[in-house]
C-alpha atoms as a PDB file:
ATOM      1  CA  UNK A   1      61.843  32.532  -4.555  1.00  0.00           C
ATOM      2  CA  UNK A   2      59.823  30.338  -6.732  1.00  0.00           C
ATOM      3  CA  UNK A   3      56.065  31.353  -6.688  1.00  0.00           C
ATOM      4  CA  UNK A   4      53.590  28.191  -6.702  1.00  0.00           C
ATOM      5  CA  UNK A   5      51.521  27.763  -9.915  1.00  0.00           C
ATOM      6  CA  UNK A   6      47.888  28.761  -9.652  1.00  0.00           C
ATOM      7  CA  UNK A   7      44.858  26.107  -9.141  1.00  0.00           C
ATOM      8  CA  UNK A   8      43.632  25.172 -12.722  1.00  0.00           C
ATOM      9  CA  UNK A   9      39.720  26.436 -12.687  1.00  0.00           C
ATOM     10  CA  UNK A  10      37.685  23.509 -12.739  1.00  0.00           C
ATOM     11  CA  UNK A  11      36.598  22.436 -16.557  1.00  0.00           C
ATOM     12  CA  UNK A  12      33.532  23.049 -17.432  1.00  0.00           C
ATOM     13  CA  UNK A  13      32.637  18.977 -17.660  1.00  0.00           C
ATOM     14  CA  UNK A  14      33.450  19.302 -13.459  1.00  0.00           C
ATOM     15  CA  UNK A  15      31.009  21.933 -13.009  1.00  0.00           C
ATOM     16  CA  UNK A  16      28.650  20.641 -14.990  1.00  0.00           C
ATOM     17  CA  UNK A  17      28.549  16.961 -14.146  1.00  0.00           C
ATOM     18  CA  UNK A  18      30.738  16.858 -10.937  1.00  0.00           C
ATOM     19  CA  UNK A  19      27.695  16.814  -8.075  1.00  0.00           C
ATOM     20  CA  UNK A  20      27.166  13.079  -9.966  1.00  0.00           C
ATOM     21  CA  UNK A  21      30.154  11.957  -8.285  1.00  0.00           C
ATOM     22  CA  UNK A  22      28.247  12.073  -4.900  1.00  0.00           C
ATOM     23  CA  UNK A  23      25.052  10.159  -6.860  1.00  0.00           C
ATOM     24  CA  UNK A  24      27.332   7.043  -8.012  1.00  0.00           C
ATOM     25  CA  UNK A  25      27.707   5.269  -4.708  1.00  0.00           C
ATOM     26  CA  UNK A  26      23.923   5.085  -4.144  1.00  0.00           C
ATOM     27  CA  UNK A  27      23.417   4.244  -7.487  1.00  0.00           C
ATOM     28  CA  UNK A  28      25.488   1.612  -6.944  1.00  0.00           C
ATOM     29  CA  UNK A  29      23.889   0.150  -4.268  1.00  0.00           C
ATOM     30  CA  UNK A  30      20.971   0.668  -6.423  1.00  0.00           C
ATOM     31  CA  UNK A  31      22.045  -1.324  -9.236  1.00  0.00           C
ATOM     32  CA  UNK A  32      23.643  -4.221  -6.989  1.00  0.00           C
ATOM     33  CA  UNK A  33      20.477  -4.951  -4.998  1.00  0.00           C
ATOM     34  CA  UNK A  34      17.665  -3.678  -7.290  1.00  0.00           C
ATOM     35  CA  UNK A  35      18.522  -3.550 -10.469  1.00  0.00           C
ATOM     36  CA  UNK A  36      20.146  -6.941 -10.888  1.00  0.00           C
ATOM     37  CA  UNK A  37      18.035  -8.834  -9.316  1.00  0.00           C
ATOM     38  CA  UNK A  38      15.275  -8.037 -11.592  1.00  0.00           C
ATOM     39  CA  UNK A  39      17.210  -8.451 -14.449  1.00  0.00           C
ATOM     40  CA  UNK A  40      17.984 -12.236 -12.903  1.00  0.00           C
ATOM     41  CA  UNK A  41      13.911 -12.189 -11.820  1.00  0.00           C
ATOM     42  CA  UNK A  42      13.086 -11.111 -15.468  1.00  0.00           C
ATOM     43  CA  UNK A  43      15.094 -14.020 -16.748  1.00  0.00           C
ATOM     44  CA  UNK A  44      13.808 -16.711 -14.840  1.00  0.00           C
ATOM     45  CA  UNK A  45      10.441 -15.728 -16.042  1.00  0.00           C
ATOM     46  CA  UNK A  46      11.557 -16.458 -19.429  1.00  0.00           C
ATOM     47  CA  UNK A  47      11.618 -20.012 -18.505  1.00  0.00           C
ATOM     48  CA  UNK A  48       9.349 -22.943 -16.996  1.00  0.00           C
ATOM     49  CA  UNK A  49      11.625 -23.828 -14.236  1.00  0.00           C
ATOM     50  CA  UNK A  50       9.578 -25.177 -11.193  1.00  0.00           C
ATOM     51  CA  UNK A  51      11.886 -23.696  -8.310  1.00  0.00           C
ATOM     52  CA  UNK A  52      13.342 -27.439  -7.774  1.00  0.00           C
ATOM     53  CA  UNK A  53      15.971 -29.102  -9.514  1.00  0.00           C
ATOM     54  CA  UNK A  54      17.986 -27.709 -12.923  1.00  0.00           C
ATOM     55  CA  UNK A  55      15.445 -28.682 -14.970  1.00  0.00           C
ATOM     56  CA  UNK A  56      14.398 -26.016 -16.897  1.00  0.00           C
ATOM     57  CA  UNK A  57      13.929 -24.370 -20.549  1.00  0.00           C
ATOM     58  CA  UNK A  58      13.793 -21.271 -22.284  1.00  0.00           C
ATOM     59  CA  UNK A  59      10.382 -20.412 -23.504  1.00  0.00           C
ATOM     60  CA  UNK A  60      10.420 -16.489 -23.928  1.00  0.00           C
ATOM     61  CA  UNK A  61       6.874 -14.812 -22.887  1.00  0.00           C
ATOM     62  CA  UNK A  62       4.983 -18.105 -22.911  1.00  0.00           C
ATOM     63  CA  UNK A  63       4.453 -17.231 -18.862  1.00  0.00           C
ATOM     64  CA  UNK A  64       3.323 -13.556 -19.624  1.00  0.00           C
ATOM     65  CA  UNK A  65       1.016 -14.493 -22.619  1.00  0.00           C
ATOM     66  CA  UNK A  66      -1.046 -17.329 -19.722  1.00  0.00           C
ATOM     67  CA  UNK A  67      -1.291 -14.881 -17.312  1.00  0.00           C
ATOM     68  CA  UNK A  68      -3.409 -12.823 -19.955  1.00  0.00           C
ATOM     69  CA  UNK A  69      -6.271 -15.660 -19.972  1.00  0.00           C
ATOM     70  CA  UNK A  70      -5.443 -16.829 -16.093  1.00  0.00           C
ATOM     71  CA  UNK A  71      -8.447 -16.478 -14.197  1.00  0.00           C
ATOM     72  CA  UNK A  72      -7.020 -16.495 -11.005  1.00  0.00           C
ATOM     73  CA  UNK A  73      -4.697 -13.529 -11.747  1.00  0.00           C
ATOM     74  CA  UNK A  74      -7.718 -11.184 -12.182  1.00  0.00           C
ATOM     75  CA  UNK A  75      -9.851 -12.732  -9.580  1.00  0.00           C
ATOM     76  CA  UNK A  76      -6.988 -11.822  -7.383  1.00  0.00           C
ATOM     77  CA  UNK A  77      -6.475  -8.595  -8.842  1.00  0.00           C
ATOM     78  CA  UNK A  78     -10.154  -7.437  -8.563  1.00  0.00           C
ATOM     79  CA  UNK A  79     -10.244  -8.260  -4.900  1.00  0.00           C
ATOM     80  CA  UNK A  80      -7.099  -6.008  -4.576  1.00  0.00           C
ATOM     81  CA  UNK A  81      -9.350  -3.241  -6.441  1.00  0.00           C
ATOM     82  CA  UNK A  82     -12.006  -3.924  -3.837  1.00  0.00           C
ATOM     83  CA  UNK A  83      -9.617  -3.259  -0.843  1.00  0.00           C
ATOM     84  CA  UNK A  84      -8.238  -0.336  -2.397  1.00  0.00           C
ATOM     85  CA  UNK A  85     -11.731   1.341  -3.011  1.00  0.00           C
ATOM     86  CA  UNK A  86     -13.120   0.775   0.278  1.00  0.00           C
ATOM     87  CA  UNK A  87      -9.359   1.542   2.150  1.00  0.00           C
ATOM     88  CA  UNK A  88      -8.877   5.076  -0.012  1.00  0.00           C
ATOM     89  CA  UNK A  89     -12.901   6.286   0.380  1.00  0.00           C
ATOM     90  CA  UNK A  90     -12.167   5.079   4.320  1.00  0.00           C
ATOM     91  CA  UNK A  91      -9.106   6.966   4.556  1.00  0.00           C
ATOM     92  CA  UNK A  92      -9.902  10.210   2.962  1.00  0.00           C
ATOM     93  CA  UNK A  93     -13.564  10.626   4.881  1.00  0.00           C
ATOM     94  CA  UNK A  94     -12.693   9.076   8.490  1.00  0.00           C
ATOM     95  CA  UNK A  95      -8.990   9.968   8.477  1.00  0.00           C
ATOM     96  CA  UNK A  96      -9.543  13.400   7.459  1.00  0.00           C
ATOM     97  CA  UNK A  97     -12.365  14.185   9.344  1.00  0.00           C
ATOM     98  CA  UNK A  98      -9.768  12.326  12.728  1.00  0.00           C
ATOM     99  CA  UNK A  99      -7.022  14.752  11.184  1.00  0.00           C
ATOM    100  CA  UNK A 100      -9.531  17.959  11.317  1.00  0.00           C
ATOM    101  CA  UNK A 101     -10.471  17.010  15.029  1.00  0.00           C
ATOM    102  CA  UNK A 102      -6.958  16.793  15.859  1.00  0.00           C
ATOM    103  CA  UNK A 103      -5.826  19.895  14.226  1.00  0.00           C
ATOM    104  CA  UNK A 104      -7.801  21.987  16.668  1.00  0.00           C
ATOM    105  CA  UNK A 105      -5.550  20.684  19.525  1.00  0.00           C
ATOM    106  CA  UNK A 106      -7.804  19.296  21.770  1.00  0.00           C
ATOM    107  CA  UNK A 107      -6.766  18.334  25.182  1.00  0.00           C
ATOM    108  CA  UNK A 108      -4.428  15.196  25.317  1.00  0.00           C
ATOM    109  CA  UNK A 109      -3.614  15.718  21.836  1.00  0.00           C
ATOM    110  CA  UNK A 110      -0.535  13.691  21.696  1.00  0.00           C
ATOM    111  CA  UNK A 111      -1.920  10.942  23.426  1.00  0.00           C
ATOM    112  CA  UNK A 112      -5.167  10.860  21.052  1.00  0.00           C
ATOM    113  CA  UNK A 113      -2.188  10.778  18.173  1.00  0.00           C
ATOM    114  CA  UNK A 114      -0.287   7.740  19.908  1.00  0.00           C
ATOM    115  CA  UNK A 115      -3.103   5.765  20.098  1.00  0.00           C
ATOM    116  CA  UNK A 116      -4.634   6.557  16.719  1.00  0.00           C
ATOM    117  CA  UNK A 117      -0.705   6.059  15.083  1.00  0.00           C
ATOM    118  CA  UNK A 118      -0.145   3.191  16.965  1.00  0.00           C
ATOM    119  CA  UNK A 119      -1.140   0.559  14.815  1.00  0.00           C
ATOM    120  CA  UNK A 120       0.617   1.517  11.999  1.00  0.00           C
ATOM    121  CA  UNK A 121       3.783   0.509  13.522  1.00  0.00           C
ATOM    122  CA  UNK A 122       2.492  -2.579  14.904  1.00  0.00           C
ATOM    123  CA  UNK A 123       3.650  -6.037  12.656  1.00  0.00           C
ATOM    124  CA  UNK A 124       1.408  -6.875  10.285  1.00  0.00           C
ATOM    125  CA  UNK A 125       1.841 -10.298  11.389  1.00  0.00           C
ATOM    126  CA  UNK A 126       0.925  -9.729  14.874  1.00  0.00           C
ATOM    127  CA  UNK A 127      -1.889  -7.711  13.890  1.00  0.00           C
ATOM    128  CA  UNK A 128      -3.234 -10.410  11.815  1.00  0.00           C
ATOM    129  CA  UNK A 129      -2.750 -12.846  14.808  1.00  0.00           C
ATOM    130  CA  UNK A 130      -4.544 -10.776  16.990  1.00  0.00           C
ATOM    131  CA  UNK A 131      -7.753 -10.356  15.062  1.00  0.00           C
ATOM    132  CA  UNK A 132      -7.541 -13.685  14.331  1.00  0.00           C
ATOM    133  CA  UNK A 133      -7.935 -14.470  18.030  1.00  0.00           C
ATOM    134  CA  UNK A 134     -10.723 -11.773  18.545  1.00  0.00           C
ATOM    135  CA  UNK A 135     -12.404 -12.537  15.654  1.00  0.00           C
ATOM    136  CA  UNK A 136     -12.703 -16.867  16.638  1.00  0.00           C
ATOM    137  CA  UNK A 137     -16.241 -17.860  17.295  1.00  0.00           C
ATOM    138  CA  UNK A 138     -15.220 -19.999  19.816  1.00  0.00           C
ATOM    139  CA  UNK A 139     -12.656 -17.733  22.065  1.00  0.00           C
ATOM    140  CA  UNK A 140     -12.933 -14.505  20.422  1.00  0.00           C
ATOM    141  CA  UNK A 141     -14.121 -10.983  21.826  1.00  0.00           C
ATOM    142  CA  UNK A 142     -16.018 -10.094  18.697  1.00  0.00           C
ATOM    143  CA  UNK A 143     -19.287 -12.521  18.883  1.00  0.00           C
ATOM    144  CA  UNK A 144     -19.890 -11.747  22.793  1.00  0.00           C
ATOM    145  CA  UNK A 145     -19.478  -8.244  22.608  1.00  0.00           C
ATOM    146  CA  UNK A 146     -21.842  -7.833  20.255  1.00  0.00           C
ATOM    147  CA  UNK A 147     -24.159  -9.933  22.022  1.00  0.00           C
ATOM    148  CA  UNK A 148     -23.512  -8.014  24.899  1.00  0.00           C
ATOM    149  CA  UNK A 149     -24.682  -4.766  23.469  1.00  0.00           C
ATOM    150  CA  UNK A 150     -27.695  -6.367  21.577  1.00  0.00           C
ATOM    151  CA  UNK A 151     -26.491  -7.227  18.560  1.00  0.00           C
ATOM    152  CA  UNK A 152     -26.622 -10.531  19.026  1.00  0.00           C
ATOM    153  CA  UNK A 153     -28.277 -11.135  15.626  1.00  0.00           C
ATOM    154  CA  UNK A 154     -24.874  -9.816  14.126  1.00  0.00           C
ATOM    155  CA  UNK A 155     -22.535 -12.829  15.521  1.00  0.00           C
ATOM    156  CA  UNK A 156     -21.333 -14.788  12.886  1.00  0.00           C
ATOM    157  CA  UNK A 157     -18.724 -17.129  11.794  1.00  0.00           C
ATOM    158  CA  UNK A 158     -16.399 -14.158  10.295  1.00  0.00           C
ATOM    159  CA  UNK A 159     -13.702 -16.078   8.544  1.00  0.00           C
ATOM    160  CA  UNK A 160     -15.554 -18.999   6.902  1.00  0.00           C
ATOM    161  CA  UNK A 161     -18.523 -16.475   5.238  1.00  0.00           C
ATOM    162  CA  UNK A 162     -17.379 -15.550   1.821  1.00  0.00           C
ATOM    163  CA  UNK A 163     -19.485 -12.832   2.201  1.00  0.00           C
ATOM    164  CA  UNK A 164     -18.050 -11.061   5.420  1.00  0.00           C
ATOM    165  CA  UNK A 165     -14.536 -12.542   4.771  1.00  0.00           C
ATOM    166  CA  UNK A 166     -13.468 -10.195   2.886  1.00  0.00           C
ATOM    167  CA  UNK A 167     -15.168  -7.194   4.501  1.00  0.00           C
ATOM    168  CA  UNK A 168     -13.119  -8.445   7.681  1.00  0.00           C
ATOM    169  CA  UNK A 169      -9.876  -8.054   5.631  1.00  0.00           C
ATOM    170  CA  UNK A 170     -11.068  -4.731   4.414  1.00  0.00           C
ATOM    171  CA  UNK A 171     -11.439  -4.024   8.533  1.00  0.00           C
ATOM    172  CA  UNK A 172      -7.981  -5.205   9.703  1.00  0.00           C
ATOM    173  CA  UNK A 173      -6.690  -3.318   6.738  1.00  0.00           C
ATOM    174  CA  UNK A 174      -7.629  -0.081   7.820  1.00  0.00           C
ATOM    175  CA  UNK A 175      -7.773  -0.183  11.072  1.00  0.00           C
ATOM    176  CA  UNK A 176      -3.754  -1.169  10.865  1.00  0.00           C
ATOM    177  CA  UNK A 177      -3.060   1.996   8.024  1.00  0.00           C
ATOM    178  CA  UNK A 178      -5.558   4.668   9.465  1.00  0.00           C
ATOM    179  CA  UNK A 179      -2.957   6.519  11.405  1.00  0.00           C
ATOM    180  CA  UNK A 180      -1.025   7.248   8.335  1.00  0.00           C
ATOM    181  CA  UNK A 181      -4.372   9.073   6.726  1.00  0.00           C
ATOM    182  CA  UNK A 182      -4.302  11.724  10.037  1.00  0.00           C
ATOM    183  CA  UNK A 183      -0.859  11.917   9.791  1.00  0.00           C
ATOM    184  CA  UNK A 184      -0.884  13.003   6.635  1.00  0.00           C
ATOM    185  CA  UNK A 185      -3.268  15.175   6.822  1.00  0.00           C
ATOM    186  CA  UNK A 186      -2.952  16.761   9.916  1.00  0.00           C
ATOM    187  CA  UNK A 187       0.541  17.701   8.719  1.00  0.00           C
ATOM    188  CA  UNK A 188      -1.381  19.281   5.301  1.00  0.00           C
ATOM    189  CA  UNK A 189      -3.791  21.182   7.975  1.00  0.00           C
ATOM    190  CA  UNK A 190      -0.967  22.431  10.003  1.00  0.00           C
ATOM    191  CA  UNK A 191       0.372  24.119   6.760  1.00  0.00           C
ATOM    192  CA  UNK A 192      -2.120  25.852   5.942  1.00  0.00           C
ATOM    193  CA  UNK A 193      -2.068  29.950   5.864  1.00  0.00           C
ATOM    194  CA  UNK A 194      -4.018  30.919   8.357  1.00  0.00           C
ATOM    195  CA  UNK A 195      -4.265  34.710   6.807  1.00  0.00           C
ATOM    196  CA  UNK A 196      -6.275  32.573   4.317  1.00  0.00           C
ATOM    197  CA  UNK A 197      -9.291  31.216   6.508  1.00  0.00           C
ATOM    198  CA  UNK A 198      -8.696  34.644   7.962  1.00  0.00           C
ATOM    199  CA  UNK A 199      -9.464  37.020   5.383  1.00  0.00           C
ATOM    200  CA  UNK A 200     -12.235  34.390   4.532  1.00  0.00           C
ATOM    201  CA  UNK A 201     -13.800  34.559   8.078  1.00  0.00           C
ATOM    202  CA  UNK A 202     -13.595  38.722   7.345  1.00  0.00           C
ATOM    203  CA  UNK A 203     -16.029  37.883   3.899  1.00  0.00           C
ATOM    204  CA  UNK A 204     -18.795  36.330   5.938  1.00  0.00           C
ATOM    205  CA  UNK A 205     -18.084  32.485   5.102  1.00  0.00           C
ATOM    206  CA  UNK A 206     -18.588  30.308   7.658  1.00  0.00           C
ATOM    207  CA  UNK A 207     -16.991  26.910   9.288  1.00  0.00           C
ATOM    208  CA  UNK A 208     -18.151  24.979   6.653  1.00  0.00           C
ATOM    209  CA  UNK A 209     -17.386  27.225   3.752  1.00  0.00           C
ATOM    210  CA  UNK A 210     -14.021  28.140   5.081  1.00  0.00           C
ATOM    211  CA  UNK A 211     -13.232  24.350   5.181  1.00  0.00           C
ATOM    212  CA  UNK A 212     -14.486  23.358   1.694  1.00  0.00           C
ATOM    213  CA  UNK A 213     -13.565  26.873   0.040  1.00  0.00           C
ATOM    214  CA  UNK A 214      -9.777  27.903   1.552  1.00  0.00           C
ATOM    215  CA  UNK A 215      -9.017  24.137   3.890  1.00  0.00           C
ATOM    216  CA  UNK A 216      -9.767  21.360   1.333  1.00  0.00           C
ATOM    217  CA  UNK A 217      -8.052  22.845  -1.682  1.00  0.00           C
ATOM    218  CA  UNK A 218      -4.689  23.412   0.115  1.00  0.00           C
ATOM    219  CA  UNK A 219      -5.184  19.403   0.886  1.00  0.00           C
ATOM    220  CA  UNK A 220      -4.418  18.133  -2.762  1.00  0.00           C
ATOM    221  CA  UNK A 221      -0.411  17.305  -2.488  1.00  0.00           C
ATOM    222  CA  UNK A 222      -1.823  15.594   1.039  1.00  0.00           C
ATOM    223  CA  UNK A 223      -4.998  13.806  -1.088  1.00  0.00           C
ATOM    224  CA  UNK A 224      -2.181  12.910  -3.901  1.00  0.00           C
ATOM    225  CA  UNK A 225       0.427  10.828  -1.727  1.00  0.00           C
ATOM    226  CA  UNK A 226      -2.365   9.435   0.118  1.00  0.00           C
ATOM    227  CA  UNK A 227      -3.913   7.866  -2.834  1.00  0.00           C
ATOM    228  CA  UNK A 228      -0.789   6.756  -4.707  1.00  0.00           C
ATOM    229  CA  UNK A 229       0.577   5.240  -0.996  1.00  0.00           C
ATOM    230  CA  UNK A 230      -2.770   3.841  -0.732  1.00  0.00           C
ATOM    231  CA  UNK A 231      -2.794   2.106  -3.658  1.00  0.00           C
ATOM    232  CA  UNK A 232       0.446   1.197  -3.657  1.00  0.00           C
ATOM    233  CA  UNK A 233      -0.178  -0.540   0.227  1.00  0.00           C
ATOM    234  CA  UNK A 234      -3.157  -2.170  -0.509  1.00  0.00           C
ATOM    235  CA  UNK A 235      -2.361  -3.679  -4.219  1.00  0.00           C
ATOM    236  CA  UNK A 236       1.254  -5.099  -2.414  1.00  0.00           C
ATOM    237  CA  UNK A 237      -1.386  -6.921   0.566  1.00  0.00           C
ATOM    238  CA  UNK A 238      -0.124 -10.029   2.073  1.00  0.00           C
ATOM    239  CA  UNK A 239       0.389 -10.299   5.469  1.00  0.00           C
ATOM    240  CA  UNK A 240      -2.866  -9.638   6.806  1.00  0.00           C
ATOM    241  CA  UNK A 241      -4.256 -12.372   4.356  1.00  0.00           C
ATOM    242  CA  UNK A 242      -1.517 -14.771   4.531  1.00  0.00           C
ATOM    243  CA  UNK A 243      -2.327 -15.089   8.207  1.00  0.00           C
ATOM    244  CA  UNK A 244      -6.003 -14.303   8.814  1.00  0.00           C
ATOM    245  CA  UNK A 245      -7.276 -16.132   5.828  1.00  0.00           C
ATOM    246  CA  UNK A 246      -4.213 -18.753   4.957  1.00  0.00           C
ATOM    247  CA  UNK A 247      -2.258 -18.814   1.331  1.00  0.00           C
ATOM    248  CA  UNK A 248      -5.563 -19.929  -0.051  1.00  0.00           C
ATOM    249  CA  UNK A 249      -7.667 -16.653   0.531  1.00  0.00           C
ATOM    250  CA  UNK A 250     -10.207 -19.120   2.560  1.00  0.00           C
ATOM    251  CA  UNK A 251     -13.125 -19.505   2.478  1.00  0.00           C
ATOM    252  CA  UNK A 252     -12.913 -20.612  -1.380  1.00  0.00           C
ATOM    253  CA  UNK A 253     -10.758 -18.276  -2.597  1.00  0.00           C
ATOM    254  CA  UNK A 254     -12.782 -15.179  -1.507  1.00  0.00           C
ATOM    255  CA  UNK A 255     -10.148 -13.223   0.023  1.00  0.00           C
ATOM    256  CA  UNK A 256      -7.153 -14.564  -2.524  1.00  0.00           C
ATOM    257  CA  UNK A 257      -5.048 -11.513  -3.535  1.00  0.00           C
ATOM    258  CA  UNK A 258      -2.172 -11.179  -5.691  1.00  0.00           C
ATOM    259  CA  UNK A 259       0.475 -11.680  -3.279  1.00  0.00           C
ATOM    260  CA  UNK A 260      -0.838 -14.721  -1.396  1.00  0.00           C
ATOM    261  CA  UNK A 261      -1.717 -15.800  -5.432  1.00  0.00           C
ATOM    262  CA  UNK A 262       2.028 -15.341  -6.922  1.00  0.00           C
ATOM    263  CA  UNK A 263       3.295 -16.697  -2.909  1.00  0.00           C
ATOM    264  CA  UNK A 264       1.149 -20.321  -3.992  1.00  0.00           C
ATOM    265  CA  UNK A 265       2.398 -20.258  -7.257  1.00  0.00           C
ATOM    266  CA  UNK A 266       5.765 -20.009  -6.762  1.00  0.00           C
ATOM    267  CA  UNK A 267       6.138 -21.943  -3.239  1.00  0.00           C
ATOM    268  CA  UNK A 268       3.339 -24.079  -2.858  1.00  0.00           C
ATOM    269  CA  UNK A 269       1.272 -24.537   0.019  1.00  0.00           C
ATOM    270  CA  UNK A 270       0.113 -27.253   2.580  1.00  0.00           C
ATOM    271  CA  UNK A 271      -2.394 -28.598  -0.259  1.00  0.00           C
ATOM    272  CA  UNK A 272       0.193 -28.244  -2.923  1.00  0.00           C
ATOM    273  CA  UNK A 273       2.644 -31.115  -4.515  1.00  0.00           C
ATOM    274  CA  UNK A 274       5.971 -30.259  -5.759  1.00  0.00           C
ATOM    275  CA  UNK A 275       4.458 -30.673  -8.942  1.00  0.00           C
ATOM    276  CA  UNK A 276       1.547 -27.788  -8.479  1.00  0.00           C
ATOM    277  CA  UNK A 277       4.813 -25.544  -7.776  1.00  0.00           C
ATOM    278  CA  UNK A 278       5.592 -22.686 -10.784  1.00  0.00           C
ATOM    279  CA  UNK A 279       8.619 -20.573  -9.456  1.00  0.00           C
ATOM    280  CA  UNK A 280       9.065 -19.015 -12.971  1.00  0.00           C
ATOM    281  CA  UNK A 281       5.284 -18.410 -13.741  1.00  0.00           C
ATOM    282  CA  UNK A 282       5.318 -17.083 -10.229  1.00  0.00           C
ATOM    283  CA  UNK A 283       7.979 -14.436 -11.207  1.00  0.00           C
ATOM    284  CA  UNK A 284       5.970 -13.823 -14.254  1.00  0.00           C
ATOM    285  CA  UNK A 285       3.034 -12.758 -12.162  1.00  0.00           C
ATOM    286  CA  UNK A 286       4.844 -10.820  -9.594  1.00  0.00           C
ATOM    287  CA  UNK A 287       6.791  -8.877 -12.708  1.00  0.00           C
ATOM    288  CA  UNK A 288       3.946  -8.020 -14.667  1.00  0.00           C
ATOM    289  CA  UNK A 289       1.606  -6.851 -11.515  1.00  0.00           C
ATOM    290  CA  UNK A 290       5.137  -4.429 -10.800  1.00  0.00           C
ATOM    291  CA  UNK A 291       4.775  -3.118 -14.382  1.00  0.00           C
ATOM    292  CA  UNK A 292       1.115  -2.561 -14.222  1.00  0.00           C
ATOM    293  CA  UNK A 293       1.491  -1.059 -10.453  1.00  0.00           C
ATOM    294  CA  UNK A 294       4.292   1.227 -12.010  1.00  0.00           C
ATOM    295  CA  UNK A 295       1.958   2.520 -14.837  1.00  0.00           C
ATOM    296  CA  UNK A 296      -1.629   2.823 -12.936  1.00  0.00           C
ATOM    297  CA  UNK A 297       1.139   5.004 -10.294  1.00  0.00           C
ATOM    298  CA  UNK A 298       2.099   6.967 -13.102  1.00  0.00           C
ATOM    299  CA  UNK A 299      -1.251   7.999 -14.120  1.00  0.00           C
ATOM    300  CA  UNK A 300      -2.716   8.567 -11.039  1.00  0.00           C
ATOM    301  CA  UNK A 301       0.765  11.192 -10.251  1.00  0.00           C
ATOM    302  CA  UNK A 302       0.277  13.423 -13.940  1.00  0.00           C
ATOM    303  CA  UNK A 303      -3.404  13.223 -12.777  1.00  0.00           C
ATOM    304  CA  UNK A 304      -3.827  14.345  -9.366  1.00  0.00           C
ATOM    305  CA  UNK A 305      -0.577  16.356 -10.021  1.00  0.00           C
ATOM    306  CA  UNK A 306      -2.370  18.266 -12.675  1.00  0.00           C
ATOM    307  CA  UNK A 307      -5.372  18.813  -9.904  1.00  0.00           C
ATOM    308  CA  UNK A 308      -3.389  20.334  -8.055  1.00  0.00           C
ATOM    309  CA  UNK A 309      -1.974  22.916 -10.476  1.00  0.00           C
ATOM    310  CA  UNK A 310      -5.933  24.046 -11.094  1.00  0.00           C
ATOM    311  CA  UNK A 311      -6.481  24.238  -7.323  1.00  0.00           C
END
């Protein structure tokens, strides 16, 4: 009887390179609805086409080099920086200090984290609508609460103050995102050893010492994807804005950010002619704030990365 040849051992190229076999369908999918469309994005940039029509014409980094002396691009921009600043310093002192108070498993826990996580998965949209309602001088909650409590002196007109309209955006903002702070943390407290704050406790420190000393430090991979998803959240703002405040940023631009900014540019609004449209410069915008996302990202990853190593 014929014996059966033996299985060839896999080559060495197989065991080397075979688990990409499994990578190339995602990678794929990758390519067909990432990838290429930014390559198309990246091309129309290149040009001065208006959004409308075929009428267009190359004219390389013409868009890019405006941006650089746009005013509105960094006005924008800066009120992004705002948002962030006052969201992360929010987020890392209320959120942790929510997380702490949770991680002692209090009674009605889970409800205290439904509520808390609940807005988080609410739509931005409806969330926006909402405050909008509550926030109207005319029908709102806000102004007669406030009265009702004496602090009457406090009602205002919210949305049409530059100077509290943005603060009010800053408000919405993390009021909707909170619950991912305590989340966050509370799973980095929950991870904790606790033969650490142990052995601490056995060395005379106290509460406070233990937290600071042992807790805090075994928060940095917790404090480093909070910070980069915070940034990341607030620099990509839109909704909120868009419908709290209109395409505009009203009043007078003060709560403009870079998405309602490159939204305007490249569609218009209800004050804009097809003429005032700039699809391609729009593109422009929205490429170069990716880039400059991607970088600042970068940074703040090898930074807080490398705190983490020393902690």
């Amino acid at each position: 009887m014929q014996r059966s040849a033996a299985p060839k051992p896999p080559s060495q190229f197989s065991l080397t390179y075979g688990h990409l076999w499994f990578v190339l369908p995602g990678f794929i999918a990758f390519l067909a609805v990432m990838l290429v469309p930014l390559a198309i994005a990246f091309g129309i940039s290149m040009t001065n086409w208006s959004g409308l029509g075929n009428d267009l014409s190359f004219i390389g980094l013409s868009n890019y080099a405006e941006i650089l002396t746009y005013w509105p691009f960094y006005r924008a921009a800066f009120h992004n920086a705002i948002i962030f600043a006052a969201i992360l310093v929010f987020q890392h002192t209320v959120g942790l200090y929510l997380a702490v108070l949770l991680n002692e498993n209090p009674r009605f826990m889970q409800f205290y984290r439904t509520v808390l996580f609940l807005p988080v998965i609410m739509s931005l949209v409806a969330t926006g609508f909402v405050w909008t309602l509550m926030l109207s001088p005319n029908i709102g909650l806000i102004n007669p609460l406030l009265k009702a409590v004496g602090l009457g002196f406090l009602q205002g007109q919210w949305m049409s103050n530059p100077s509290t309209a943005l603060a009010v955006i800053i408000f919405v903002t993390a009021w909707n995102s909170m619950g991912w702070s305590i989340i966050i943390y509370l799973s980095g407290l929950q991870n904790v050893p606790k033969e650490l704050k142990q052995a601490a406790e056995m060395d005379g420190a106290n509460s406070r010492q233990v937290f600071w000393r042992v807790v805090f430090p075994q928060l940095s991979p917790a404090f480093t994807a909070l910070t980069v998803l915070t940034f990341i959240g607030t620099f990509r703002t839109f909704d909120v804005v868009y419908v709290i405040a209109g395409p505009l940023g009203a009043p007078n631009f003060s709560t403009d950010v870079l998405g309602t900014l490159i939204y305007r540019t490249a569609f218009g609004g209800s004050s804009f002619s097809s003429a005032d449209i700039r699809f391609a410069f729009g593109v422009a915008m929205a490429l170069l704030m990716m880039a400059i996302m991607a970088g600042i990202c970068w940074g703040l990853i090898r930074m807080l990365r490398g705190r983490e190593i020393e902690t």
